[in-house]
C-alpha atoms as a PDB file:
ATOM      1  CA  UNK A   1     -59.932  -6.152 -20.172  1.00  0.00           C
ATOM      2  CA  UNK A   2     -58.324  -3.285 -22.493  1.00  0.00           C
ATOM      3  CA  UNK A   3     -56.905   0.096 -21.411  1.00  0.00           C
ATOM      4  CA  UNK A   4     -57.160   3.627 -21.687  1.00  0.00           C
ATOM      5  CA  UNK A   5     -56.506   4.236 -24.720  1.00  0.00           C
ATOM      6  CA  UNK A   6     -58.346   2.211 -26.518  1.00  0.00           C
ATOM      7  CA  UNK A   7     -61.159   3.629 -24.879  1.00  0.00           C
ATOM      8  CA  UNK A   8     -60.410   7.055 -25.839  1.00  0.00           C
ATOM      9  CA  UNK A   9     -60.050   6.255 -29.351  1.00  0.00           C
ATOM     10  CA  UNK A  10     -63.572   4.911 -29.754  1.00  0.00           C
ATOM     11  CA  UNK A  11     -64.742   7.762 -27.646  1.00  0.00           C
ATOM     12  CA  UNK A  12     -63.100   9.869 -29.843  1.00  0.00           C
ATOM     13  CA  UNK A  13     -64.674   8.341 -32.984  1.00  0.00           C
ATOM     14  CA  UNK A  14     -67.949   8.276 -32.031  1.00  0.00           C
ATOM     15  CA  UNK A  15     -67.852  12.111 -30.621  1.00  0.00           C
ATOM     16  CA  UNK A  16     -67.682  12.919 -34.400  1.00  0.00           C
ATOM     17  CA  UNK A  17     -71.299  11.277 -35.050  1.00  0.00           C
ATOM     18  CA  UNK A  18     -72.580  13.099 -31.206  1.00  0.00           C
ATOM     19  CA  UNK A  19     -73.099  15.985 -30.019  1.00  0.00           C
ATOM     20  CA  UNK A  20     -73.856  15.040 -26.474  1.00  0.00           C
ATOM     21  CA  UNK A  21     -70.894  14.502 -25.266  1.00  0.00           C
ATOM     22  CA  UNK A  22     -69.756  15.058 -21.018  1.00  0.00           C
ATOM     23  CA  UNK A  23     -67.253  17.596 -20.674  1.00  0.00           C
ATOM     24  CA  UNK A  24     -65.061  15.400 -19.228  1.00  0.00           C
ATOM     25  CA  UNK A  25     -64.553  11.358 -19.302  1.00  0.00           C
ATOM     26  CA  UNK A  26     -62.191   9.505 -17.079  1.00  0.00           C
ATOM     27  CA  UNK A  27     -61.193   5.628 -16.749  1.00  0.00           C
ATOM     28  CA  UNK A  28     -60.882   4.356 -13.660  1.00  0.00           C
ATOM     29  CA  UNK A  29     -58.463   1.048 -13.444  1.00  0.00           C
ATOM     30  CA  UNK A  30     -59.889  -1.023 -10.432  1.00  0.00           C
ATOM     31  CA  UNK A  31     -57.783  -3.961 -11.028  1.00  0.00           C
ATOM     32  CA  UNK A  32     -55.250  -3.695  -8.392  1.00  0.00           C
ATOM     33  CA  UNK A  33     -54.682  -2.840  -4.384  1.00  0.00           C
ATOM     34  CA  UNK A  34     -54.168   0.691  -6.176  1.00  0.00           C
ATOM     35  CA  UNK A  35     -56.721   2.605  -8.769  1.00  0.00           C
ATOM     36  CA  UNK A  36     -55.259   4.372 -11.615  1.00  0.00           C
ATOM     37  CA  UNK A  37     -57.211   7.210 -12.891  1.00  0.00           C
ATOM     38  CA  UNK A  38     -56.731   8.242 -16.103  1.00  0.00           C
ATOM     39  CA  UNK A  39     -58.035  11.726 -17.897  1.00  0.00           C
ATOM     40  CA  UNK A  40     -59.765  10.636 -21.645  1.00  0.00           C
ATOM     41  CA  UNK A  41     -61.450  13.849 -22.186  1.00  0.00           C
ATOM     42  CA  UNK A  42     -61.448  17.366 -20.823  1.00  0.00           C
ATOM     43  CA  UNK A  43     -63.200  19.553 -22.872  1.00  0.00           C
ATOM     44  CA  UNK A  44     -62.570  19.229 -26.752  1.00  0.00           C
ATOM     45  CA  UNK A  45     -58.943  17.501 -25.708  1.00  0.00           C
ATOM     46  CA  UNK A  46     -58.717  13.646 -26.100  1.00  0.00           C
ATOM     47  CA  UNK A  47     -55.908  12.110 -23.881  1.00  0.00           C
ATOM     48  CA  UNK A  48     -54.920  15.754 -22.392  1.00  0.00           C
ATOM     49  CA  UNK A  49     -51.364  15.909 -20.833  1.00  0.00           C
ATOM     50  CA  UNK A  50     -51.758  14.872 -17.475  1.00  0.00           C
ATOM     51  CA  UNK A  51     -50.427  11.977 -15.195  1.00  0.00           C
ATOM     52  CA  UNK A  52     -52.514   9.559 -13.935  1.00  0.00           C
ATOM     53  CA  UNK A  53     -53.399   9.521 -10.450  1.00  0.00           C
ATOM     54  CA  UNK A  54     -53.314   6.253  -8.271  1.00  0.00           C
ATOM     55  CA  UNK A  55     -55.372   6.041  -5.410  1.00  0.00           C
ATOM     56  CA  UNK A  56     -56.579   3.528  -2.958  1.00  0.00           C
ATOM     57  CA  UNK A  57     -60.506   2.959  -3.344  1.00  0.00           C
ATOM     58  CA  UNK A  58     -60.831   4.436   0.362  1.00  0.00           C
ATOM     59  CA  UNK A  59     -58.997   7.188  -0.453  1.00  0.00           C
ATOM     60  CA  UNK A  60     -61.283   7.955  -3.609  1.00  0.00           C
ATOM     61  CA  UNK A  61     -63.524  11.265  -3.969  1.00  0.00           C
ATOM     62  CA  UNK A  62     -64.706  13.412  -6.620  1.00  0.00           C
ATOM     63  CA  UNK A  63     -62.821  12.886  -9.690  1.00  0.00           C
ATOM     64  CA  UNK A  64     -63.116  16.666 -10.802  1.00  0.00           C
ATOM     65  CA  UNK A  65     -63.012  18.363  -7.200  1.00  0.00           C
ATOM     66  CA  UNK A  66     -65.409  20.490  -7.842  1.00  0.00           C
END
């Protein structure tokens, strides 16, 4: 197990030896009755200021609703 932003950190670290890179990386907590969904990177930003969302799995769609 580890969390969110541990994740973004080594995302972060390794962006600086890629250049391949998605526009846009999210982590997606599955661990309870609710998800959390949690923004690691949108666009050059690493852990951009924005609440989480929790959802149920049923209720889940398209992260980016687009």
């Amino acid at each position: 197990m580890t969390n969110y932003v541990a994740v973004a950190d080594a995302i972060q670290a390794e962006a600086k030896t890629r250049t391949d890179l998605p526009d846009e990386i999210y982590f997606v907590a599955t661990f309870a009755h609710l998800w959390s969904v949690f923004t690691l990177k949108r666009g050059a930003k690493y852990l951009p200021d924005e609440k989480h969302l929790d959802m149920r799995a049923s209720e889940l769609v398209d992260l980016t609703r687009r």
